[in-house]
PDB file of N, CA and C in Angstrom:
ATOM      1  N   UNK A   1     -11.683  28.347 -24.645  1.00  0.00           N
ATOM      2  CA  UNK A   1     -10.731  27.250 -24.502  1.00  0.00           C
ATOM      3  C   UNK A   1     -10.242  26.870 -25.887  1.00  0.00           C
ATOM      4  N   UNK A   2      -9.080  27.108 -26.381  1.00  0.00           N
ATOM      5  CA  UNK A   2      -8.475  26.466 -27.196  1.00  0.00           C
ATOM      6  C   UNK A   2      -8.750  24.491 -27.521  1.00  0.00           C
ATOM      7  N   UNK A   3      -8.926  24.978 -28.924  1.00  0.00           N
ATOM      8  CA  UNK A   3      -8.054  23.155 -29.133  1.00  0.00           C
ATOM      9  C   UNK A   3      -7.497  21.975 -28.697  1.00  0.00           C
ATOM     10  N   UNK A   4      -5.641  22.997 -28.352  1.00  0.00           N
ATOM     11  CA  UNK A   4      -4.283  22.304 -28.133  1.00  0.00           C
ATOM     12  C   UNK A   4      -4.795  21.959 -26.417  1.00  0.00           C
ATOM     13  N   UNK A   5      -5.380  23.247 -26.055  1.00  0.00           N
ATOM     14  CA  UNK A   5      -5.292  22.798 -24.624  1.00  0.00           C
ATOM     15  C   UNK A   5      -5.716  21.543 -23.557  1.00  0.00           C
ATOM     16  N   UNK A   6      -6.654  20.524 -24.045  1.00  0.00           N
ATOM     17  CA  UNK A   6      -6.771  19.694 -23.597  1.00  0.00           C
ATOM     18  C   UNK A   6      -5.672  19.092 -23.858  1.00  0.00           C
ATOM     19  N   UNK A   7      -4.759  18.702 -24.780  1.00  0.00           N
ATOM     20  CA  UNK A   7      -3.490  17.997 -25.252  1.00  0.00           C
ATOM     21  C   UNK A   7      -2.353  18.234 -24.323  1.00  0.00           C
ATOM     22  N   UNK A   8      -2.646  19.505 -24.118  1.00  0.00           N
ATOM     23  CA  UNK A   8      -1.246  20.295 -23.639  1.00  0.00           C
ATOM     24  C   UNK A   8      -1.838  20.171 -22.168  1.00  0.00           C
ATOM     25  N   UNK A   9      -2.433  20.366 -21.171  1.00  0.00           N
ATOM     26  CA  UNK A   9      -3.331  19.924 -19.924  1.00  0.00           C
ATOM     27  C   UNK A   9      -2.861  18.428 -19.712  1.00  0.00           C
ATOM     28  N   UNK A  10      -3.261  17.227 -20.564  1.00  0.00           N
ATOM     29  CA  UNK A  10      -2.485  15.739 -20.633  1.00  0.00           C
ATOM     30  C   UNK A  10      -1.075  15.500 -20.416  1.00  0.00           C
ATOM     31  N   UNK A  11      -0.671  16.632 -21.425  1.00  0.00           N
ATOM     32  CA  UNK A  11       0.875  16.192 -21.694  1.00  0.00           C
ATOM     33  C   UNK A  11       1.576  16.504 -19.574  1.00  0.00           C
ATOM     34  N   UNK A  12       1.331  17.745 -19.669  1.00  0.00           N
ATOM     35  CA  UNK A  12       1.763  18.475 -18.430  1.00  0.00           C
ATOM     36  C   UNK A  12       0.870  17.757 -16.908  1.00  0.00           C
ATOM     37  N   UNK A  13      -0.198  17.004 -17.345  1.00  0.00           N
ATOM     38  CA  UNK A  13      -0.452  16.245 -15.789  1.00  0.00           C
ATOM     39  C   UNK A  13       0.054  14.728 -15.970  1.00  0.00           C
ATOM     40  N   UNK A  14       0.454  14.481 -17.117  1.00  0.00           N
ATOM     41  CA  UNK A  14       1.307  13.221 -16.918  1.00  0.00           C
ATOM     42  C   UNK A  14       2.434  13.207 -16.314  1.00  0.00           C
ATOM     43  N   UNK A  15       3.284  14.119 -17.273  1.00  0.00           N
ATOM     44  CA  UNK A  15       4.237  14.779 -16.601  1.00  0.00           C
ATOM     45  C   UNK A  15       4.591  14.937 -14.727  1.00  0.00           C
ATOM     46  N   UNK A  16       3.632  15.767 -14.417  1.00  0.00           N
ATOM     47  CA  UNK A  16       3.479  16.161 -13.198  1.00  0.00           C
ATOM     48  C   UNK A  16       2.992  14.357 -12.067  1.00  0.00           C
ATOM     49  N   UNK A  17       2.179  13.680 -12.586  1.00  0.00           N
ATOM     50  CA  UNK A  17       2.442  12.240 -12.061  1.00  0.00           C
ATOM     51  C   UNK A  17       3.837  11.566 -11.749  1.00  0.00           C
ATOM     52  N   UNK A  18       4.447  11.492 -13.342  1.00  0.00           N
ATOM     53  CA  UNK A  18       5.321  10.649 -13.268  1.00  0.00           C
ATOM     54  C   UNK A  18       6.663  11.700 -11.798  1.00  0.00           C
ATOM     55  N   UNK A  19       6.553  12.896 -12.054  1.00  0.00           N
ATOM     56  CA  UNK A  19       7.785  13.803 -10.966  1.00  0.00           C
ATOM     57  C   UNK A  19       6.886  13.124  -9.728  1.00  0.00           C
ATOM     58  N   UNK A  20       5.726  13.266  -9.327  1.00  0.00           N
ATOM     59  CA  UNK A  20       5.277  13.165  -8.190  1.00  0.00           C
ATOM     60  C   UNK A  20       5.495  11.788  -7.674  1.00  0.00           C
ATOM     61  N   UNK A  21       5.000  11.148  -8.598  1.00  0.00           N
ATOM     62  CA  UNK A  21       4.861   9.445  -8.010  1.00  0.00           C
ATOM     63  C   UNK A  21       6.253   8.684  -7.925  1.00  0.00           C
ATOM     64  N   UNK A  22       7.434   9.465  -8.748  1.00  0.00           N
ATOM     65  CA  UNK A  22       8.581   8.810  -8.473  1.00  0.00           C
ATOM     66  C   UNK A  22       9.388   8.394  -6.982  1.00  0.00           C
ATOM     67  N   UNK A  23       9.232   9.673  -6.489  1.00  0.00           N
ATOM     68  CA  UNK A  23       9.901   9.273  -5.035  1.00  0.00           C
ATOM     69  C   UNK A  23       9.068   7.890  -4.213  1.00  0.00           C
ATOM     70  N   UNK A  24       8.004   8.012  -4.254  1.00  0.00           N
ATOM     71  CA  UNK A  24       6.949   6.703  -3.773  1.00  0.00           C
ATOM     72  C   UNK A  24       7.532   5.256  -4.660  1.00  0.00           C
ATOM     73  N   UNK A  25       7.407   5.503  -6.032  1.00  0.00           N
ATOM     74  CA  UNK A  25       7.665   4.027  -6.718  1.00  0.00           C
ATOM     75  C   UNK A  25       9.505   3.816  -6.574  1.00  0.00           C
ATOM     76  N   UNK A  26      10.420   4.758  -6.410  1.00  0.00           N
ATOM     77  CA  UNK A  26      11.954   4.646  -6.651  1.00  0.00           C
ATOM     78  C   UNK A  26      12.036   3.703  -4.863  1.00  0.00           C
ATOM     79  N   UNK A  27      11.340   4.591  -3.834  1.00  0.00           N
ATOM     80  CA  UNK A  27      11.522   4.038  -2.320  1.00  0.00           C
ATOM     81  C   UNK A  27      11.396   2.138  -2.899  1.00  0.00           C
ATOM     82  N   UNK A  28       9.892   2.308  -2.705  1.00  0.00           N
ATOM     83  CA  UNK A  28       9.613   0.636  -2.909  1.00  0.00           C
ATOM     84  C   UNK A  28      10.194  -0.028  -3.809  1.00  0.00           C
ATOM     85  N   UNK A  29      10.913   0.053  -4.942  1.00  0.00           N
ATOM     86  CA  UNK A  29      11.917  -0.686  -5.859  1.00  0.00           C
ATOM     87  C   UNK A  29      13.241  -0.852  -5.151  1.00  0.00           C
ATOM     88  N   UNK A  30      13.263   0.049  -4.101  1.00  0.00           N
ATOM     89  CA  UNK A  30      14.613  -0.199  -3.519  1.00  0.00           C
ATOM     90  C   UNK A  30      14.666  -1.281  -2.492  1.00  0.00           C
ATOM     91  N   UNK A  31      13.183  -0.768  -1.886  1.00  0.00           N
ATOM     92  CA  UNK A  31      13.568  -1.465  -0.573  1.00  0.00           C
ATOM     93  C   UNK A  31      12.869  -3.016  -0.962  1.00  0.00           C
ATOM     94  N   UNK A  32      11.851  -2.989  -2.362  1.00  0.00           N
ATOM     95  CA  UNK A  32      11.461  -4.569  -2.402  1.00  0.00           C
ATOM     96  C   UNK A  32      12.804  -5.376  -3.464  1.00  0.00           C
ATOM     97  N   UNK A  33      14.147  -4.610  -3.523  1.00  0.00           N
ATOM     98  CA  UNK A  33      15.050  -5.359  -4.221  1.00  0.00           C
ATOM     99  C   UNK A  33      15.608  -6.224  -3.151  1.00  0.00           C
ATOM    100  N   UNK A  34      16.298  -4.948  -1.665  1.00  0.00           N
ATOM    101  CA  UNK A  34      16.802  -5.414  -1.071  1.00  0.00           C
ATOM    102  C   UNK A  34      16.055  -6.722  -0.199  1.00  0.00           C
ATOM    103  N   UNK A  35      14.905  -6.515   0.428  1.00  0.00           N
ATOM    104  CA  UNK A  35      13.898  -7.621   0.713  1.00  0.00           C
ATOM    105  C   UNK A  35      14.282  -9.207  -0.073  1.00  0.00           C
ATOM    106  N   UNK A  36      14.002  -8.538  -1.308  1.00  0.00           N
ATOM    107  CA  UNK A  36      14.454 -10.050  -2.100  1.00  0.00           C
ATOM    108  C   UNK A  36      15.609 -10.889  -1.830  1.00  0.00           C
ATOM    109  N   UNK A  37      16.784  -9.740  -2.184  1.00  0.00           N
ATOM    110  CA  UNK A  37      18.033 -10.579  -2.332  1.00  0.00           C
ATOM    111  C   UNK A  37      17.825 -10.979  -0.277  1.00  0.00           C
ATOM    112  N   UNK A  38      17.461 -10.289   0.604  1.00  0.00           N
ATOM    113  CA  UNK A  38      17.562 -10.745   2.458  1.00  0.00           C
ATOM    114  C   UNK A  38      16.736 -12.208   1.845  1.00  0.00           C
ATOM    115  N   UNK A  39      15.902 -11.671   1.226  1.00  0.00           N
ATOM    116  CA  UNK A  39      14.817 -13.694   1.381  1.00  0.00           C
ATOM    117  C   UNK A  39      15.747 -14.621   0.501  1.00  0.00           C
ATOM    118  N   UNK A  40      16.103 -14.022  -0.108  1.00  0.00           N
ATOM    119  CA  UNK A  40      16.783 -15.336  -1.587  1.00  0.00           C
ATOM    120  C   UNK A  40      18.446 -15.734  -0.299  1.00  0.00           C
ATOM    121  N   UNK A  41      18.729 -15.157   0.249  1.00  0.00           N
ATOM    122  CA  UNK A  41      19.999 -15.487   1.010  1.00  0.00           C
ATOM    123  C   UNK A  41      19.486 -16.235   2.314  1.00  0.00           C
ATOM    124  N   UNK A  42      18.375 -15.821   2.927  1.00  0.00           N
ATOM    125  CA  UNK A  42      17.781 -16.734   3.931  1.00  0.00           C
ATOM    126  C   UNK A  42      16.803 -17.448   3.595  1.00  0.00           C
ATOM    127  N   UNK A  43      16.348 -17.852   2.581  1.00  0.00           N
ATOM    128  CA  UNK A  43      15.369 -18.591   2.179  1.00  0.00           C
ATOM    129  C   UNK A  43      14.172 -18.332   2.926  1.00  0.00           C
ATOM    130  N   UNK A  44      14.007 -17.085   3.624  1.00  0.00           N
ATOM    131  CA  UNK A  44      12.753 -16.947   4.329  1.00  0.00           C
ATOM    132  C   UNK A  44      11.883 -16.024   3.094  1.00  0.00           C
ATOM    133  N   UNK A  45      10.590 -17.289   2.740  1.00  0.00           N
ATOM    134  CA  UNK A  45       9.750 -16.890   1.616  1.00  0.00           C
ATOM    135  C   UNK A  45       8.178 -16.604   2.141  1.00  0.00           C
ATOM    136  N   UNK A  46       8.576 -15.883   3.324  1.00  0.00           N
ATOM    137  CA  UNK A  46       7.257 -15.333   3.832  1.00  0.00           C
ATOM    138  C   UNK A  46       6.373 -14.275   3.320  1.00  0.00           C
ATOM    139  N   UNK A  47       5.526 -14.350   2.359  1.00  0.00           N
ATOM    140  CA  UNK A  47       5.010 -12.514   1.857  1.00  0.00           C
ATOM    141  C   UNK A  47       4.644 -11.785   2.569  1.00  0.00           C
ATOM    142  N   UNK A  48       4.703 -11.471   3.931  1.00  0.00           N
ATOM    143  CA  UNK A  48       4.231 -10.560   4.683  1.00  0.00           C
ATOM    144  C   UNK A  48       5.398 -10.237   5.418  1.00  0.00           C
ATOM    145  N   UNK A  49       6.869 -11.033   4.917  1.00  0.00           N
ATOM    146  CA  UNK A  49       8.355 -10.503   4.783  1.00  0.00           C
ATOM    147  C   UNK A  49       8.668  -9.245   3.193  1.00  0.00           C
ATOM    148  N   UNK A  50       7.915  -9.706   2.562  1.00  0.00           N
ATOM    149  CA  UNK A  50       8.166  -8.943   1.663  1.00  0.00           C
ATOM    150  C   UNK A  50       7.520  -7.685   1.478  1.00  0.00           C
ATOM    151  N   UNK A  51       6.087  -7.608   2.097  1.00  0.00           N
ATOM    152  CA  UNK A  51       4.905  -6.608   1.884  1.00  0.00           C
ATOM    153  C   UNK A  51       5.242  -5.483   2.948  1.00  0.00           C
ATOM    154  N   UNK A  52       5.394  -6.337   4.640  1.00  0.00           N
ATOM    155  CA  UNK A  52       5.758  -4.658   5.397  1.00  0.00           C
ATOM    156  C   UNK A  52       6.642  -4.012   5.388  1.00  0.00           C
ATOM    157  N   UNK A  53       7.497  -4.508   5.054  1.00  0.00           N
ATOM    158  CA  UNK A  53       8.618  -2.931   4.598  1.00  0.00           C
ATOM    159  C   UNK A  53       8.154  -2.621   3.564  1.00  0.00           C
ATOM    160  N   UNK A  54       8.048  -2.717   2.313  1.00  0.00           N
ATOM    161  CA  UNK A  54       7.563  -2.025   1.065  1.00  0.00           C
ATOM    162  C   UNK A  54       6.089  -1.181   1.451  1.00  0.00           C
ATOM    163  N   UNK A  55       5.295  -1.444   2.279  1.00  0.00           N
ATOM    164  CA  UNK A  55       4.304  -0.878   2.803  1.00  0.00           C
ATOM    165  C   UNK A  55       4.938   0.423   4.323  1.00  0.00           C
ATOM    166  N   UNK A  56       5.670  -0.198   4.656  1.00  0.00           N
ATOM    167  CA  UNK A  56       5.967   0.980   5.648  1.00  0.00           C
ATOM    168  C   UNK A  56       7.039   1.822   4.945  1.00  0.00           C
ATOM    169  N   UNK A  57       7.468   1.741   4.203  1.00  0.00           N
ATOM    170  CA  UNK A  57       8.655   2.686   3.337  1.00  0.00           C
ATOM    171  C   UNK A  57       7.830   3.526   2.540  1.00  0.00           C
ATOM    172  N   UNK A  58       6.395   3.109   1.928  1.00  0.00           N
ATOM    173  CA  UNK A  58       6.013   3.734   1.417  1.00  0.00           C
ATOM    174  C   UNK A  58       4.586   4.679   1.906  1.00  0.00           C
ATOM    175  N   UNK A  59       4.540   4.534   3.456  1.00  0.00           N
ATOM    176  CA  UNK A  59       3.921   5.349   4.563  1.00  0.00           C
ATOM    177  C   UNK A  59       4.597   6.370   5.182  1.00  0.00           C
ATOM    178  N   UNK A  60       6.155   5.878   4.803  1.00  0.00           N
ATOM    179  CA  UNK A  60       7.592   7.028   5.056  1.00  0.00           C
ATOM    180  C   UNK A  60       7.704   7.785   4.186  1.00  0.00           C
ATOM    181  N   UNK A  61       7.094   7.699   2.901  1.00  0.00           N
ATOM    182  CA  UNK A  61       7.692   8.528   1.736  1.00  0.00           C
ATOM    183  C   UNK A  61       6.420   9.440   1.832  1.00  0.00           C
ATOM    184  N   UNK A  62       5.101   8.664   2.017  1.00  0.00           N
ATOM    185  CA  UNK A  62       4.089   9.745   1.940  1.00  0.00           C
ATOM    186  C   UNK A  62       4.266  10.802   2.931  1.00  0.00           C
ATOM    187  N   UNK A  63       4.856  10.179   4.032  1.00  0.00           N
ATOM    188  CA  UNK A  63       4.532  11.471   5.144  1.00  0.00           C
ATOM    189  C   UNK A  63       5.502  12.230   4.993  1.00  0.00           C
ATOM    190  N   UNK A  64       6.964  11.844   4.690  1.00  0.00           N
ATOM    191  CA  UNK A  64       7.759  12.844   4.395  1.00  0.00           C
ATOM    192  C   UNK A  64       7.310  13.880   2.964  1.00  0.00           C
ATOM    193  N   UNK A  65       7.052  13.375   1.876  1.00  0.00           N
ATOM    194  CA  UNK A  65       7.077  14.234   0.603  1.00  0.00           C
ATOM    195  C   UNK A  65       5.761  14.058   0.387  1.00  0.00           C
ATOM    196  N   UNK A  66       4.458  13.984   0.885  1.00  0.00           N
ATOM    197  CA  UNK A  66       3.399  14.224   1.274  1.00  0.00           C
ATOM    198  C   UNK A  66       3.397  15.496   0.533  1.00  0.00           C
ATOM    199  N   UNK A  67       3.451  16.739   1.523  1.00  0.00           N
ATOM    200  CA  UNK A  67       2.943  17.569   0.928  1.00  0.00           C
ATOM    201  C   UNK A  67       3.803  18.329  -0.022  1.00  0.00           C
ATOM    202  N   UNK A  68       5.268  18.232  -0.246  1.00  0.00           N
ATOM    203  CA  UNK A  68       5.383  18.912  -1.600  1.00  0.00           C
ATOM    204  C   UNK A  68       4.190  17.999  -2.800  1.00  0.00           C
ATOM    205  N   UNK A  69       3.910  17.184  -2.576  1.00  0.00           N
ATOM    206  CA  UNK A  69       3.236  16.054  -3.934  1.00  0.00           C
ATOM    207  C   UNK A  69       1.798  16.788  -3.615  1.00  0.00           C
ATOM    208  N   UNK A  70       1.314  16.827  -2.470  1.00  0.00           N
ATOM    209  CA  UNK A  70      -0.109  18.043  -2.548  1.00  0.00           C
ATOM    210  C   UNK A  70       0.161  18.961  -3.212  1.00  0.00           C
ATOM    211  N   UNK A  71       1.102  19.839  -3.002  1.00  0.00           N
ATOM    212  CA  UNK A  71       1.312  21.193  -2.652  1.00  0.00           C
ATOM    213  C   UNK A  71       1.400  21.652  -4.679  1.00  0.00           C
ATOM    214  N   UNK A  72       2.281  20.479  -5.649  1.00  0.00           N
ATOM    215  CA  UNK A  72       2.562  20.210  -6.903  1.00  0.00           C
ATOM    216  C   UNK A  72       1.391  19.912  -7.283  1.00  0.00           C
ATOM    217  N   UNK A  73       0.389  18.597  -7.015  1.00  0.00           N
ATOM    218  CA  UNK A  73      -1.058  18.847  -7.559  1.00  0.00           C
ATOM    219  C   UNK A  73      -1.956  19.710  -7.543  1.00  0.00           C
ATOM    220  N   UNK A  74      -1.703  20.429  -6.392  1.00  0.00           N
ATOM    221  CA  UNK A  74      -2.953  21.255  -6.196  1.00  0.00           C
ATOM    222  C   UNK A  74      -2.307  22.815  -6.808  1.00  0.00           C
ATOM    223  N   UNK A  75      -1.477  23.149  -6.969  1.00  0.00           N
ATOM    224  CA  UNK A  75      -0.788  24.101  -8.149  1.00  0.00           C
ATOM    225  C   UNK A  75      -1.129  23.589  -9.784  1.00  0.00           C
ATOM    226  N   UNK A  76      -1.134  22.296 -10.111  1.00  0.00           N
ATOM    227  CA  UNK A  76      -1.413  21.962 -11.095  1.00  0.00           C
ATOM    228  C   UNK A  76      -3.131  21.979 -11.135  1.00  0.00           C
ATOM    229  N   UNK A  77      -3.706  21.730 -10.612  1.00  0.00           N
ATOM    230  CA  UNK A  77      -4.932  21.848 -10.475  1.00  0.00           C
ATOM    231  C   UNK A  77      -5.931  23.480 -10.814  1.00  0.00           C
ATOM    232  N   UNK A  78      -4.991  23.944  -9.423  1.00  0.00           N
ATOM    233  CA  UNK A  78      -5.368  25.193 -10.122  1.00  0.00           C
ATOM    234  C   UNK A  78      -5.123  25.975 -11.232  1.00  0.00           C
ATOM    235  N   UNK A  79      -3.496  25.716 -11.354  1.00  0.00           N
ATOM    236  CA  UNK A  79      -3.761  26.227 -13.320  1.00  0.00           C
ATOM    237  C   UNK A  79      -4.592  25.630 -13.978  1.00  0.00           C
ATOM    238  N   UNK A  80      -5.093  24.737 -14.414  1.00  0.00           N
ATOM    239  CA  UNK A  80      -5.474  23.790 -14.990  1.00  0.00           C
ATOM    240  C   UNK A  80      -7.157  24.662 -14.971  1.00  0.00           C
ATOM    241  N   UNK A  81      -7.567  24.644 -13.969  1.00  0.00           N
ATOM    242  CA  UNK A  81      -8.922  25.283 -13.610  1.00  0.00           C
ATOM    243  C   UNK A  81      -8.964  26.761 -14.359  1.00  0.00           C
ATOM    244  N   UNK A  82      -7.972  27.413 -13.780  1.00  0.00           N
ATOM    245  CA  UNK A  82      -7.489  28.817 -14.603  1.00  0.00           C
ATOM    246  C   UNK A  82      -7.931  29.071 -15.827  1.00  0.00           C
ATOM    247  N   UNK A  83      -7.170  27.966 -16.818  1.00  0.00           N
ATOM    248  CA  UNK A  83      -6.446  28.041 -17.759  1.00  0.00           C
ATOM    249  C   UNK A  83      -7.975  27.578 -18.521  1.00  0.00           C
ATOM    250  N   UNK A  84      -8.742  26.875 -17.721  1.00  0.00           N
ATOM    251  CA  UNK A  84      -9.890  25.781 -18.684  1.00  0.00           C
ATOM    252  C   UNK A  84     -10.799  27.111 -19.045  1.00  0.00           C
ATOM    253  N   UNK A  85     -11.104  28.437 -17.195  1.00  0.00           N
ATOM    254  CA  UNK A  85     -12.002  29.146 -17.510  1.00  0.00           C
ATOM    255  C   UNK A  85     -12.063  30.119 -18.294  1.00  0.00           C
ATOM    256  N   UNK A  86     -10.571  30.365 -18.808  1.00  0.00           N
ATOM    257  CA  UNK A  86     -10.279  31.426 -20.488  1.00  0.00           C
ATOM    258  C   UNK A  86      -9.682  32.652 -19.244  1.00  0.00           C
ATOM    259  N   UNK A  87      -9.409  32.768 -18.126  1.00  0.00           N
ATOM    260  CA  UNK A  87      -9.091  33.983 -17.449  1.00  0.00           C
ATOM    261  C   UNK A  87      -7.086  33.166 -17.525  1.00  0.00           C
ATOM    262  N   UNK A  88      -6.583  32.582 -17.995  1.00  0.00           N
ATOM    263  CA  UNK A  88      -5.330  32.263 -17.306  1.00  0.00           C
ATOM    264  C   UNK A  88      -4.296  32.339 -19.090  1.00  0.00           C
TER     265      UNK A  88
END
């Protein structure tokens, strides 16, 4: 095992977070904007107005892009394993 490679292993599973986790965090920024401005126009300041859609949007995103986001970790994983045992 090289040096760089723990560095370079960091750099590339951060990386690989931030692609993965975006579609999950971009859904819920959308849908807890729109939530807001629906409560700030009806003054309905209920938090369990604000929590189940941001919670069911983001039970929609898992099941839809679910498994490309497996399918991307567990490719990263296994290089990663590869790469640690000196065969990659």
């Amino acid at each position: 095992m090289s040096p760089e490679l723990p560095s370079s292993l960091l750099r590339e599973g951060l990386g690989l977070l931030v692609t993965t986790g975006a579609p999950l965090f971009a859904a819920a920024l959308v849908v807890g904007l729109l939530v807001g401005v629906l409560q700030a126009a009806t003054q309905i300041n209920d938090p369990a107005a604000g929590f189940l859609p941001r919670a069911a949007t983001a039970v929609l995103v898992c099941w839809l892009a679910g498994p490309w986001m497996a399918d991307r970790l567990a490719g990263f994983l296994a290089s990663a394993i590869t790469r640690m045992s000196g065969h990659g």
